[in-house]
C-alpha atoms as a PDB file:
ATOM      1  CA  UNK A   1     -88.149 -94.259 160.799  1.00  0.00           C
ATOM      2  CA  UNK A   2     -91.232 -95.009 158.749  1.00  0.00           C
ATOM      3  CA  UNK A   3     -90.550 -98.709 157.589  1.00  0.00           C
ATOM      4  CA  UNK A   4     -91.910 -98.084 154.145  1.00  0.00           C
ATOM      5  CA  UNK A   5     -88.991 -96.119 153.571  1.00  0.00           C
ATOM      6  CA  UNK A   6     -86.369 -99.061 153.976  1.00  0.00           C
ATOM      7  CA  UNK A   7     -88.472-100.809 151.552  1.00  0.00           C
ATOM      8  CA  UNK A   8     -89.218 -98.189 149.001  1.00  0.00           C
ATOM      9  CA  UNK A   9     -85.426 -96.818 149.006  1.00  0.00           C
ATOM     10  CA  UNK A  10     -83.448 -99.703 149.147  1.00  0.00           C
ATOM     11  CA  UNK A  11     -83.424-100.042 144.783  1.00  0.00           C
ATOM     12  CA  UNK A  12     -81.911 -96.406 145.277  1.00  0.00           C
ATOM     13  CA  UNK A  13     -79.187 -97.293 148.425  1.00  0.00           C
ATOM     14  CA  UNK A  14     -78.048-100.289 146.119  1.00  0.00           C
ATOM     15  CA  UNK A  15     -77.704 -98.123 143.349  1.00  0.00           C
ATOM     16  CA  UNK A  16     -75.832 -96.140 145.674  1.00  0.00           C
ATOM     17  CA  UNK A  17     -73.477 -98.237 147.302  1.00  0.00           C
ATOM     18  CA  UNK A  18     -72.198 -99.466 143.746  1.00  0.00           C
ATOM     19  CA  UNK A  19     -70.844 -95.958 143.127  1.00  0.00           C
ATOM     20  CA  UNK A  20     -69.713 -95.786 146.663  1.00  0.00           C
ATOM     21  CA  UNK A  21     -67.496 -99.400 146.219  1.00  0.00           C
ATOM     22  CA  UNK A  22     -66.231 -98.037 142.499  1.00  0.00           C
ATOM     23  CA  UNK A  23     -63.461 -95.760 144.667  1.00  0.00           C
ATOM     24  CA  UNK A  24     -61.237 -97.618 146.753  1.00  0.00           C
ATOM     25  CA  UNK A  25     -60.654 -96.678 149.844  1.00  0.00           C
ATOM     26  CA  UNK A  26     -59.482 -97.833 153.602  1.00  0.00           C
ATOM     27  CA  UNK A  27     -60.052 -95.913 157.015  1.00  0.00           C
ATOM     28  CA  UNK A  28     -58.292 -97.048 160.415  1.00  0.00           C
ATOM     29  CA  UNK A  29     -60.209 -99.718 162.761  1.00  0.00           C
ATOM     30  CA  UNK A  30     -61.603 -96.067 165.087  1.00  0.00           C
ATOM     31  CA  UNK A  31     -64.113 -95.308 162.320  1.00  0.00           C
ATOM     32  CA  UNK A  32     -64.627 -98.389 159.724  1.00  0.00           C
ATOM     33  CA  UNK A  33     -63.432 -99.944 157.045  1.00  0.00           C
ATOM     34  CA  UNK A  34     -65.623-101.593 153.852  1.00  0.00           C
ATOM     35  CA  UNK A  35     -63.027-103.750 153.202  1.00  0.00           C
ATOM     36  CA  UNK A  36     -59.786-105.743 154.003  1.00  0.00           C
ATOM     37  CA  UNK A  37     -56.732-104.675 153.354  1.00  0.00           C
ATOM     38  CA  UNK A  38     -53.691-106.733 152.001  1.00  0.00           C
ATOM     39  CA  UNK A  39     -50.728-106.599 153.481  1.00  0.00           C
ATOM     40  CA  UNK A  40     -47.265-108.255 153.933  1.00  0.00           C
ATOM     41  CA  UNK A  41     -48.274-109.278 157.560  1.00  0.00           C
ATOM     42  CA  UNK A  42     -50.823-111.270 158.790  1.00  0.00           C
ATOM     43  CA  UNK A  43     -54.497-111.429 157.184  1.00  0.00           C
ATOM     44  CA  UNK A  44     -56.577-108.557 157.904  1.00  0.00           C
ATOM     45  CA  UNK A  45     -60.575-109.430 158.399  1.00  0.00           C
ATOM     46  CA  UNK A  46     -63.139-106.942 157.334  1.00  0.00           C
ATOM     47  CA  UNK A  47     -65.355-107.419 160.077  1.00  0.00           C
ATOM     48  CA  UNK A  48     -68.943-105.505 160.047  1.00  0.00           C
ATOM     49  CA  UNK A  49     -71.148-105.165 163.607  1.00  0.00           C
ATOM     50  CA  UNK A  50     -74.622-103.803 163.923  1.00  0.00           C
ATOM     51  CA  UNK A  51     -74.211-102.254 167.482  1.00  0.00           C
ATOM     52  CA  UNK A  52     -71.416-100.447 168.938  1.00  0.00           C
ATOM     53  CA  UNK A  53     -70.775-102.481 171.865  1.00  0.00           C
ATOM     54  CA  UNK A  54     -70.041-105.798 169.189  1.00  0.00           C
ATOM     55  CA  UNK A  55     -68.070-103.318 167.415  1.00  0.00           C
ATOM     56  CA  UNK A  56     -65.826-102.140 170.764  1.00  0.00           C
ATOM     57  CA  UNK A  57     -65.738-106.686 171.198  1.00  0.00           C
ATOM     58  CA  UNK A  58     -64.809-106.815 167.562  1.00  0.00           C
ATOM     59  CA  UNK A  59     -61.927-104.628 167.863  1.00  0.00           C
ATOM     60  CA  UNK A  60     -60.571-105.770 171.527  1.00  0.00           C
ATOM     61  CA  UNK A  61     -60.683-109.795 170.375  1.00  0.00           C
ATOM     62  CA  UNK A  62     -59.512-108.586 166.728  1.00  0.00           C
ATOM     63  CA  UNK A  63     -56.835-106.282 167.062  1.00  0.00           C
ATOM     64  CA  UNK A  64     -54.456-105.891 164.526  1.00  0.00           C
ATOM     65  CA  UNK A  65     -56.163-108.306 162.587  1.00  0.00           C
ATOM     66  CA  UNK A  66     -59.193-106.754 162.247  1.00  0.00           C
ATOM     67  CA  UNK A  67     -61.038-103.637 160.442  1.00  0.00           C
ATOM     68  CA  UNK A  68     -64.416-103.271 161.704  1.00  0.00           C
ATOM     69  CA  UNK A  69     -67.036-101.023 160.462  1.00  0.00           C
ATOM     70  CA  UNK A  70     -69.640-100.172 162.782  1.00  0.00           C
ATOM     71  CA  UNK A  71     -73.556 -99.844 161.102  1.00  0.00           C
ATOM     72  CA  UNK A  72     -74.500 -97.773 164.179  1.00  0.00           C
ATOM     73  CA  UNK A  73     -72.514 -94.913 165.666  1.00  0.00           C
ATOM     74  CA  UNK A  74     -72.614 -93.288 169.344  1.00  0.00           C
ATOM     75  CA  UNK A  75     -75.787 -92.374 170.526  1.00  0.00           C
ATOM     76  CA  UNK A  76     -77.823 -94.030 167.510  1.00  0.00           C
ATOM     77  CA  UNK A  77     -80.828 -95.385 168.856  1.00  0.00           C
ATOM     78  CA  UNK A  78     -80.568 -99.044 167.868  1.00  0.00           C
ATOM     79  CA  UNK A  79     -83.995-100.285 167.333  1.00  0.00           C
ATOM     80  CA  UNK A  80     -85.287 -97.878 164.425  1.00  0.00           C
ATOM     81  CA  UNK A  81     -82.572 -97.072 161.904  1.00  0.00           C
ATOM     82  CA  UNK A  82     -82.304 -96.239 158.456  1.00  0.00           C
ATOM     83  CA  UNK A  83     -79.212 -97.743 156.710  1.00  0.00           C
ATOM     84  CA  UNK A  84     -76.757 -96.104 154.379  1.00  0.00           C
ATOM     85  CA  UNK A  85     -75.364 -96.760 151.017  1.00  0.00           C
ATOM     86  CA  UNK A  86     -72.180 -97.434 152.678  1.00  0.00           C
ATOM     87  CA  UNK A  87     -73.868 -99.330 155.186  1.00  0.00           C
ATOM     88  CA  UNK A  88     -74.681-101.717 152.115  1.00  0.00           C
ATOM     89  CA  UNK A  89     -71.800-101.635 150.692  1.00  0.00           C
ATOM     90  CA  UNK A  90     -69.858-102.641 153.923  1.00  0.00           C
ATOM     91  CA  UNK A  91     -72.057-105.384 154.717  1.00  0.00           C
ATOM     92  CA  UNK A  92     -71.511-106.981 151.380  1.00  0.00           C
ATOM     93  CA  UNK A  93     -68.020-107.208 151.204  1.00  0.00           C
ATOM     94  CA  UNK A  94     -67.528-108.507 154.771  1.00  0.00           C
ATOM     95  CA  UNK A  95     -65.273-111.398 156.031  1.00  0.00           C
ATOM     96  CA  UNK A  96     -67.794-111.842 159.125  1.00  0.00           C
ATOM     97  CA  UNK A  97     -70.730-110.343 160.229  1.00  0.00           C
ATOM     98  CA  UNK A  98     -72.114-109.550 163.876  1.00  0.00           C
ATOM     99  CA  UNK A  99     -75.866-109.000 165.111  1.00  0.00           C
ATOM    100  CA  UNK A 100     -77.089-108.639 168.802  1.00  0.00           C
ATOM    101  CA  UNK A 101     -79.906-110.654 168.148  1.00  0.00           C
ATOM    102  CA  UNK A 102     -82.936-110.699 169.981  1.00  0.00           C
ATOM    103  CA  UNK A 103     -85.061-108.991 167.418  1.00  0.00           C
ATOM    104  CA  UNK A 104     -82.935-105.454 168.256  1.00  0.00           C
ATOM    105  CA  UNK A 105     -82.407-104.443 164.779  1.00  0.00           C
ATOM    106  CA  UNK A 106     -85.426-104.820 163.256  1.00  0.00           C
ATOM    107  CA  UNK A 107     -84.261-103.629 160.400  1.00  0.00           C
ATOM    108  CA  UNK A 108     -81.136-105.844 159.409  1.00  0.00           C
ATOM    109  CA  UNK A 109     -83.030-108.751 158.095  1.00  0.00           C
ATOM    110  CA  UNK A 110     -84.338-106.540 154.766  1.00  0.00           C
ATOM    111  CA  UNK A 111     -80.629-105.349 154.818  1.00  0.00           C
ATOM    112  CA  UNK A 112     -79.161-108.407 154.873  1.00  0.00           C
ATOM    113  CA  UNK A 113     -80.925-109.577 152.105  1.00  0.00           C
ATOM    114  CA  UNK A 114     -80.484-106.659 149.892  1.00  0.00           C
ATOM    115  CA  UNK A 115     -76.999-105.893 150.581  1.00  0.00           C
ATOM    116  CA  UNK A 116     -76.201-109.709 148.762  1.00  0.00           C
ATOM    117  CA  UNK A 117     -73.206-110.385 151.794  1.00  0.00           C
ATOM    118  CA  UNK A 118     -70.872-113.098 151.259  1.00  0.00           C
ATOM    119  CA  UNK A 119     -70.544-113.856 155.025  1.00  0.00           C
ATOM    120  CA  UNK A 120     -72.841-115.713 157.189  1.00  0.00           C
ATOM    121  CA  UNK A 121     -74.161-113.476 159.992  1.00  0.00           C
ATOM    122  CA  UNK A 122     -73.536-114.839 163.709  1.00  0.00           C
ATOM    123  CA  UNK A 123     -75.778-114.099 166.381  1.00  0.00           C
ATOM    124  CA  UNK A 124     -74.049-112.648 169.699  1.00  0.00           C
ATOM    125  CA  UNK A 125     -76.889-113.448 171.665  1.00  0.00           C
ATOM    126  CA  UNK A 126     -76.415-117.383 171.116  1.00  0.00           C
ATOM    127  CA  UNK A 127     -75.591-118.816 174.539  1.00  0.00           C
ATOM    128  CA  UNK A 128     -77.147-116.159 176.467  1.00  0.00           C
ATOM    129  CA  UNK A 129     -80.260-116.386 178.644  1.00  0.00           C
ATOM    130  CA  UNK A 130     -82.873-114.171 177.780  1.00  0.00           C
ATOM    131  CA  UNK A 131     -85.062-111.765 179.963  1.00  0.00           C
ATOM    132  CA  UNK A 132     -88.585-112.324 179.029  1.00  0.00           C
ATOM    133  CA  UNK A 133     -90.483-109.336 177.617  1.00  0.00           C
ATOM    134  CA  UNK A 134     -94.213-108.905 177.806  1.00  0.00           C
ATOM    135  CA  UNK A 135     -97.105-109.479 175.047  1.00  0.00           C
ATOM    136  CA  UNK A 136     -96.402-110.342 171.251  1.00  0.00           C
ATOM    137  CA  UNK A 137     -94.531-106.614 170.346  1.00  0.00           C
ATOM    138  CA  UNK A 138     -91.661-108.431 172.746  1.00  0.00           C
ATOM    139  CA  UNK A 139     -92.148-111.999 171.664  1.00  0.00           C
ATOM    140  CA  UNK A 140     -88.497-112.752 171.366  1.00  0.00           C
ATOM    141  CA  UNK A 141     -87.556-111.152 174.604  1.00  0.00           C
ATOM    142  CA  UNK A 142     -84.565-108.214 176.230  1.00  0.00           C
ATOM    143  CA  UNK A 143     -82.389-107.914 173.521  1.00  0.00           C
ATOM    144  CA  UNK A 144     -80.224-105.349 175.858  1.00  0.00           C
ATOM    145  CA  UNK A 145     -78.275-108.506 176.693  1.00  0.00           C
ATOM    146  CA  UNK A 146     -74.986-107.067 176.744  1.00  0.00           C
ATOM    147  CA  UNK A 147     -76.279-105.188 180.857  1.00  0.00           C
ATOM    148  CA  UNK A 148     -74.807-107.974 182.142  1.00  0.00           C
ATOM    149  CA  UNK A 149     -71.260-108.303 182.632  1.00  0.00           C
ATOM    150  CA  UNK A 150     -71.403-112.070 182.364  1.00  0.00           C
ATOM    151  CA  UNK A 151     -73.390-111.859 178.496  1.00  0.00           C
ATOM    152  CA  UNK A 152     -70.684-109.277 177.725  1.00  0.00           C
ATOM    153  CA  UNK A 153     -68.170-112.769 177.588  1.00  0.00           C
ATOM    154  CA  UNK A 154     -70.644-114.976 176.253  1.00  0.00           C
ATOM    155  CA  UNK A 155     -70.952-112.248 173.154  1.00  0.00           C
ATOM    156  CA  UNK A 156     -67.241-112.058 173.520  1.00  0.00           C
ATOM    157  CA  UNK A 157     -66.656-115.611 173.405  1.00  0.00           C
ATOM    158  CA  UNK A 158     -68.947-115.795 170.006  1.00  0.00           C
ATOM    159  CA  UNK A 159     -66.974-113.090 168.280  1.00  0.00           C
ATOM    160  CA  UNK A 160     -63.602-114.825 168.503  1.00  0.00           C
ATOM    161  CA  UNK A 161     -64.716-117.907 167.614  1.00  0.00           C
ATOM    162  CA  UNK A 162     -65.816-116.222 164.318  1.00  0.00           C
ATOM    163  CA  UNK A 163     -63.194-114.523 164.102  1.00  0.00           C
ATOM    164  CA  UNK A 164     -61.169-117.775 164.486  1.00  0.00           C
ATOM    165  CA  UNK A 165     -62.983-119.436 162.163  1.00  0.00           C
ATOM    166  CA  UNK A 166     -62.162-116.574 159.504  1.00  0.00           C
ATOM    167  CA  UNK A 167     -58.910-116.464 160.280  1.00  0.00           C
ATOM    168  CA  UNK A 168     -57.361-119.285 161.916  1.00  0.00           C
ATOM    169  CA  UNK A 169     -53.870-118.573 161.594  1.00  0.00           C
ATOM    170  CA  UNK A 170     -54.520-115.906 164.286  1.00  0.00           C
ATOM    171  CA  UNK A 171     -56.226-118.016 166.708  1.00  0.00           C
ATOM    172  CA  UNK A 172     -53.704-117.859 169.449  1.00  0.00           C
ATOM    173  CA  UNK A 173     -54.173-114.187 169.361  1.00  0.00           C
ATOM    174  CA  UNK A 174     -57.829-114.048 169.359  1.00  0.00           C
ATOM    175  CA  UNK A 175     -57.609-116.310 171.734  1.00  0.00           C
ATOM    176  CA  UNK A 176     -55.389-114.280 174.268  1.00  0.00           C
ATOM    177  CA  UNK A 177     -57.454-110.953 173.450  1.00  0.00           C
ATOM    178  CA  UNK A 178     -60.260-113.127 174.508  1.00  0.00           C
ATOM    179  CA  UNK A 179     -58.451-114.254 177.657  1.00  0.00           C
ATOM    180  CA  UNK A 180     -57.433-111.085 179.040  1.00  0.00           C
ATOM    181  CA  UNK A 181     -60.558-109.194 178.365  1.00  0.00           C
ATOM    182  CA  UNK A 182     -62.483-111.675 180.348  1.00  0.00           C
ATOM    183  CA  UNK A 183     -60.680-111.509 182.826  1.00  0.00           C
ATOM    184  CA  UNK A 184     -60.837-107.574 182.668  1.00  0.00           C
ATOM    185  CA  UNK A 185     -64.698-107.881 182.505  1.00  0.00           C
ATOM    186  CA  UNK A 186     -65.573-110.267 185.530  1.00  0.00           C
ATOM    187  CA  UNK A 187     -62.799-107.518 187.462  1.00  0.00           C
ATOM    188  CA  UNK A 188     -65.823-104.930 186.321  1.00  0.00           C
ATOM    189  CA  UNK A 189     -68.606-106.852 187.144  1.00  0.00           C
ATOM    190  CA  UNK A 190     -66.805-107.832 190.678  1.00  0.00           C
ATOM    191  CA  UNK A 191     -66.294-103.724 191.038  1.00  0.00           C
ATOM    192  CA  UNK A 192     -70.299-102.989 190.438  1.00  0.00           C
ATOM    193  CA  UNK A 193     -71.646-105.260 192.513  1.00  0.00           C
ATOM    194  CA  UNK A 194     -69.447-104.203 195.405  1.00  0.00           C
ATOM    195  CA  UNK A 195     -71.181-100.509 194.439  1.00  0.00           C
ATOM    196  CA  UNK A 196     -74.371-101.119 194.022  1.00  0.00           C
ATOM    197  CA  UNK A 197     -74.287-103.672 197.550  1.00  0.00           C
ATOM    198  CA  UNK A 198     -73.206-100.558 199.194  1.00  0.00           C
ATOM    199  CA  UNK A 199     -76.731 -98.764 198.174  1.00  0.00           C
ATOM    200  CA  UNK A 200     -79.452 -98.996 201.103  1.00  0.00           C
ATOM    201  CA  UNK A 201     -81.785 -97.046 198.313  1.00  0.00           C
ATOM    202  CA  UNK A 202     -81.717 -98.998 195.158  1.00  0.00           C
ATOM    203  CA  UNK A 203     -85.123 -97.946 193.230  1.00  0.00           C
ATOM    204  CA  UNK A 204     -84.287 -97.079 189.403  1.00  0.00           C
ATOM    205  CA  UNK A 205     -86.842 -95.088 187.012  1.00  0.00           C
ATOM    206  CA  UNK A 206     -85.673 -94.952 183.500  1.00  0.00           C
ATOM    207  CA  UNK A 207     -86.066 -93.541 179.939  1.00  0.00           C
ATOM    208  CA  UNK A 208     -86.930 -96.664 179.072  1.00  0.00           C
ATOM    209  CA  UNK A 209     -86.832-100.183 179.819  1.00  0.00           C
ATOM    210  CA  UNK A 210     -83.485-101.067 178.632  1.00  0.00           C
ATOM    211  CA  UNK A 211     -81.771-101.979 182.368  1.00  0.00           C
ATOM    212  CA  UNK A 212     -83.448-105.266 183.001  1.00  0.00           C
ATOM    213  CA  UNK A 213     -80.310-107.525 182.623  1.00  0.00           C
ATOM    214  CA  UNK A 214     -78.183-104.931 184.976  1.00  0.00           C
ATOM    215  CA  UNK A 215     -81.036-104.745 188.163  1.00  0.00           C
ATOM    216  CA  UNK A 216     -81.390-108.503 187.505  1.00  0.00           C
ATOM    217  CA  UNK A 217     -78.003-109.411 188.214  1.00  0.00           C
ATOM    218  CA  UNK A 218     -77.233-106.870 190.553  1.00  0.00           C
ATOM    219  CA  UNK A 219     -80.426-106.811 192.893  1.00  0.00           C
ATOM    220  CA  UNK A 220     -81.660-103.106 192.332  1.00  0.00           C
ATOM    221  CA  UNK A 221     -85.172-102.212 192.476  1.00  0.00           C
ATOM    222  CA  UNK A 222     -87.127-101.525 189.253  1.00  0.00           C
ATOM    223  CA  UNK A 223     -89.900 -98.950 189.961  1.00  0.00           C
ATOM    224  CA  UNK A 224     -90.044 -98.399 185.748  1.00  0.00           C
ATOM    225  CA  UNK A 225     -89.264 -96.302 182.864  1.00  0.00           C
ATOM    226  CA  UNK A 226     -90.278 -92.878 181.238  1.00  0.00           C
ATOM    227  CA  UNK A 227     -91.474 -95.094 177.969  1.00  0.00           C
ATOM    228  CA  UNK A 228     -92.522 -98.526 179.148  1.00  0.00           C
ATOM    229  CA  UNK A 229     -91.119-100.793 176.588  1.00  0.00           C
ATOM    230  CA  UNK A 230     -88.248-102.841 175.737  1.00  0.00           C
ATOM    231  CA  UNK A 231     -88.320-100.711 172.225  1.00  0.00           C
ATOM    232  CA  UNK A 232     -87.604 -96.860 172.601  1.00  0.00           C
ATOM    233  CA  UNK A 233     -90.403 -96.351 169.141  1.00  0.00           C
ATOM    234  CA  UNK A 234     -93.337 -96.860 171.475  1.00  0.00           C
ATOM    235  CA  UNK A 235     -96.028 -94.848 172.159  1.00  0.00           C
ATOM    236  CA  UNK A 236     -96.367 -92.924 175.550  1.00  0.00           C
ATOM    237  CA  UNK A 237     -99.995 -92.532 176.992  1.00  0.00           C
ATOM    238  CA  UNK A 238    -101.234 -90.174 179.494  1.00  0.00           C
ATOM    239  CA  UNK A 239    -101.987 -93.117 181.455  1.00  0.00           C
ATOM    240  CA  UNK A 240     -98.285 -94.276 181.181  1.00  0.00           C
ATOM    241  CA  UNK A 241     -97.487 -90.859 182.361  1.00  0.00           C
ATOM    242  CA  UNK A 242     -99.771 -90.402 185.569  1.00  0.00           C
ATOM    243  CA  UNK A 243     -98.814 -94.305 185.919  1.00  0.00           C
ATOM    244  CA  UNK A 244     -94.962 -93.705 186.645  1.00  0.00           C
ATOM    245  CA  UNK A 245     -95.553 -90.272 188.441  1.00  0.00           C
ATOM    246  CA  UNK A 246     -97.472 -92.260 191.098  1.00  0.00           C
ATOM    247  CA  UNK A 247     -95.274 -94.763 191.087  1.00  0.00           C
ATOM    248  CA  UNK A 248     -92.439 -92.822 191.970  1.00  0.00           C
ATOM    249  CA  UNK A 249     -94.024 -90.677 194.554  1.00  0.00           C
ATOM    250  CA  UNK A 250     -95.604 -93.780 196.533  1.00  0.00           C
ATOM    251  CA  UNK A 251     -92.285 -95.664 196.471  1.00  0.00           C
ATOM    252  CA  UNK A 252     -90.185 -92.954 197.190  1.00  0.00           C
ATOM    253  CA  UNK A 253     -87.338 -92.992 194.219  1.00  0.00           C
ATOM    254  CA  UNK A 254     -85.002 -90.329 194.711  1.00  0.00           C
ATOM    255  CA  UNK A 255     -84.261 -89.883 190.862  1.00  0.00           C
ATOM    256  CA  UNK A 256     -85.134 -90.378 187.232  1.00  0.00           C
ATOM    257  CA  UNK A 257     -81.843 -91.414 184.783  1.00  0.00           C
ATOM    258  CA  UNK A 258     -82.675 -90.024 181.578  1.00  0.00           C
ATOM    259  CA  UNK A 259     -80.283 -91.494 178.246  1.00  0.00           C
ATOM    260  CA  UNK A 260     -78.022 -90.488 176.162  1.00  0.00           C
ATOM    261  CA  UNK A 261     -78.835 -91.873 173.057  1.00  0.00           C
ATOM    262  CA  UNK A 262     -83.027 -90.176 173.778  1.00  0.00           C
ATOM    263  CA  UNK A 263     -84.320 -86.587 174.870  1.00  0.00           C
ATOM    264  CA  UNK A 264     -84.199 -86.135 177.790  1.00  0.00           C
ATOM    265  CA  UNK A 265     -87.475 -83.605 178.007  1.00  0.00           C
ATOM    266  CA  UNK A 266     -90.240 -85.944 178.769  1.00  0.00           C
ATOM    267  CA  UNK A 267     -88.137 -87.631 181.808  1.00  0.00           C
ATOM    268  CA  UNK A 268     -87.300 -83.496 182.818  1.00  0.00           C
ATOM    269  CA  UNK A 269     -91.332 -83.238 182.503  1.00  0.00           C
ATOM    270  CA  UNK A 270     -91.950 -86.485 184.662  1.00  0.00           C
ATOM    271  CA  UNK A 271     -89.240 -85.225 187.165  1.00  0.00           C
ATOM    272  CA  UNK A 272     -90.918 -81.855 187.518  1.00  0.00           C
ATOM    273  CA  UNK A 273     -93.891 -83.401 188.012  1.00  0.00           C
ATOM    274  CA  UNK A 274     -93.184 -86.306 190.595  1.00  0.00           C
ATOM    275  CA  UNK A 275     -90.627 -83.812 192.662  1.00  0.00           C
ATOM    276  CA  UNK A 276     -87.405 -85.271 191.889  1.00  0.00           C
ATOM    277  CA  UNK A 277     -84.208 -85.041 190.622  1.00  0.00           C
ATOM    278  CA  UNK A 278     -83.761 -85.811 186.822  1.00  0.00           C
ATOM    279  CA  UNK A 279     -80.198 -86.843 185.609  1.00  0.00           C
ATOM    280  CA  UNK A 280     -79.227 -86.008 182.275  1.00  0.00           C
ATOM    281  CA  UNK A 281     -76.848 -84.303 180.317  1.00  0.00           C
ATOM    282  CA  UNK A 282     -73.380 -85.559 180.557  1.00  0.00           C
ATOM    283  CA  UNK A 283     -74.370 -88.023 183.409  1.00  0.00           C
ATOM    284  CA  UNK A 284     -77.035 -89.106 181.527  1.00  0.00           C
ATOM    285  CA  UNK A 285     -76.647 -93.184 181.314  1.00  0.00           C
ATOM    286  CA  UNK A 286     -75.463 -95.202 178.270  1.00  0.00           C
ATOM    287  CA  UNK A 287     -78.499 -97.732 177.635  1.00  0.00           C
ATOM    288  CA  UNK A 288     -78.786 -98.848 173.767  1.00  0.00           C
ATOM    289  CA  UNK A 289     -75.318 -97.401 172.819  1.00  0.00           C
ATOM    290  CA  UNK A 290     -71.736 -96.701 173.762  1.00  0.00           C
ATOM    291  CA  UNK A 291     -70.803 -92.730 174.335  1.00  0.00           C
ATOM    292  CA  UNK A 292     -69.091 -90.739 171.184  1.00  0.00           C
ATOM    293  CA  UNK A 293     -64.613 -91.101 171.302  1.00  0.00           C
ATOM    294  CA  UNK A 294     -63.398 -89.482 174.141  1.00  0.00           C
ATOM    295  CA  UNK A 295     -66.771 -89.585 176.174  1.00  0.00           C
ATOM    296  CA  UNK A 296     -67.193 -91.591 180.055  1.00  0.00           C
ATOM    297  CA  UNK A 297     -68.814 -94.631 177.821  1.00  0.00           C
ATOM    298  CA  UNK A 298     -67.164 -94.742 174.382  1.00  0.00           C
ATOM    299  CA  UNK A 299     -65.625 -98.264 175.433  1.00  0.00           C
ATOM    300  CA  UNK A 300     -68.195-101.210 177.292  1.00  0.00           C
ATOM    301  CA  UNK A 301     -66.186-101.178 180.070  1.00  0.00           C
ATOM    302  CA  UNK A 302     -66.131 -97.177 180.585  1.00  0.00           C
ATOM    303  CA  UNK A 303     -70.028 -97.975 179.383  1.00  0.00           C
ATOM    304  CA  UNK A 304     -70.734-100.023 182.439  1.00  0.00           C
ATOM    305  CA  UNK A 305     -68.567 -98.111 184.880  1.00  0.00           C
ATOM    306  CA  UNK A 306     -69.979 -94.358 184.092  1.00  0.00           C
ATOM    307  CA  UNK A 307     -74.117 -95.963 184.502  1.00  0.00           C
ATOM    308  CA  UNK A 308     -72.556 -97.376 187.764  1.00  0.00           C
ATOM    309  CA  UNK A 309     -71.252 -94.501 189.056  1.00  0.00           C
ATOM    310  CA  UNK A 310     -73.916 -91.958 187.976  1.00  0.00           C
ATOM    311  CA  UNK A 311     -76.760 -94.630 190.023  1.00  0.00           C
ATOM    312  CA  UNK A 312     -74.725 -95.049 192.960  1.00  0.00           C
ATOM    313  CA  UNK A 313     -74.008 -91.498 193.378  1.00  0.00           C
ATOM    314  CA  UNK A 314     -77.507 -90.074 192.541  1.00  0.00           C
ATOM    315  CA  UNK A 315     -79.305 -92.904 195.411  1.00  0.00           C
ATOM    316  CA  UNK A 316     -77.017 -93.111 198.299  1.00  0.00           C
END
């Protein structure tokens, strides 16, 4: 996305979303809701996320109590995006508001202060320890926090205590989603690390560098990545080609894991040219975004277990 366009269209989007909020309308928590809805039960929160891994959080701590609407959809790439009218309008209206932080939607800041919301927006990447990146175009550090089991209940943790703090009359639910979900996420991150132990080969090349928190915690061996940057928008040399082609010759990686949410034709040209296998297509792993509904990643948990699966099978 060229940024002058979020600028110069954003008069236009506003102008937009007013029309858009004139017709009421709900949806069910799946796809998004702009607003609340009032009810004879308990309070229901309009809840907005950026990414759709705080959106899957949202709705497991939320439940019942909860409509979330979900800026970015499957396989969106997360760190250049243009936002919607509705988008606007969503954010406006909200009860609470979620980011990822860590400077990965570089475009929400101009949002946020167009859009006019009446909630404060809480950072799901307070609490967690973040991966350095490298010069001042990574300043702020990973932002692909969420790689790491562990950060998954840190950013878990911070969206029911919003949540709570919108709604405290639910807290004992929140709290119990919260409860049982941890526990169901240190399970998972017990489960990889018994996989990826089992690996005598553990060299990953990438579409791009989006897997730092995962091989940290887990031990596997970064060669590198198709596009070397934290941020999927960068620009791929010749040198940056020839670069990774050596490297993966001289250390002798058995595979390159393209992504779902990018194409997968300069990893297939890479793979051609350094004499190994290139996975893609549906085994293709889920870096900057959960899989579309009924897909191997279109929860974090079935997120985290497909990319395990695919590495471990594709290196033993």
């Amino acid at each position: 996305m060229r940024r002058s366009l979020v600028t110069a269209g954003l008069g236009l989007l506003l102008l937009a979303a007013g029309a858009c909020s004139s017709n009421d309308h709900t949806t069910t928590a799946a796809s998004g809701s702009a607003k609340g809805i009032a009810t004879d039960g308990p309070r229901v929160l309009s809840v907005v996320t950026t990414t759709t891994q705080l959106t899957d959080f949202a709705k497991v701590i939320g439940a019942d109590h909860v409509k979330v609407y979900g800026v970015l959809k499957a396989n969106v790439d997360p760190h250049d995006y243009e936002p919607s009218p509705a988008d606007l309008d969503a954010i406006g209206k909200a009860d609470v508001l979620f980011k990822n932080g860590v400077g990965l939607e570089k475009w929400f800041d101009q949002v946020i202060l167009s859009a006019n919301p009446k909630a404060k927006v809480v950072d799901a990447s307070q609490g967690v320890t973040v991966r350095q990146g490298e010069g001042d175009k990574e300043k702020l550090g990973d932002p692909h926090i969420w790689h790491n089991p562990q950060n998954a209940i840190i950013m878990a943790t911070t969206v029911e205590r919003a949540l709570e703090t919108a709604d405290p009359g639910s807290k004992a639910t929140f709290q119990k989603n919260l409860a049982d979900y941890t526990a169901e996420l240190n399970r998972l991150d017990a489960d990889i690390k018994a996989q990826i132990d089992s690996l005598t080969n553990k060299k990953l090349v990438t579409n791009h560098d989006a897997f730092g928190y995962f091989i940290d915690h887990y031990g596997l061996d970064y060669v590198g990545a198709i596009i070397p940057s934290l941020d999927t928008s960068a620009e791929l040399s010749a040198r940056d080609i020839s670069g990774i082609v050596a490297k993966i010759k001289s250390t002798g990686t058995k595979a390159v894991f393209s992504e779902s949410s990018l194409p997968p034709k300069t990893a297939e040209a890479i793979g051609k040219e350094a004499g190994v296998k290139v996975v893609a297509g549906e085994d293709a792993l889920y870096g900057d975004t959960l899989g579309p509904e009924g897909s191997d990643g279109d929860t974090y948990l079935k997120m985290e277990r497909h990319n395990t699966k695919v590495i471990v099978d594709n290196l033993r």
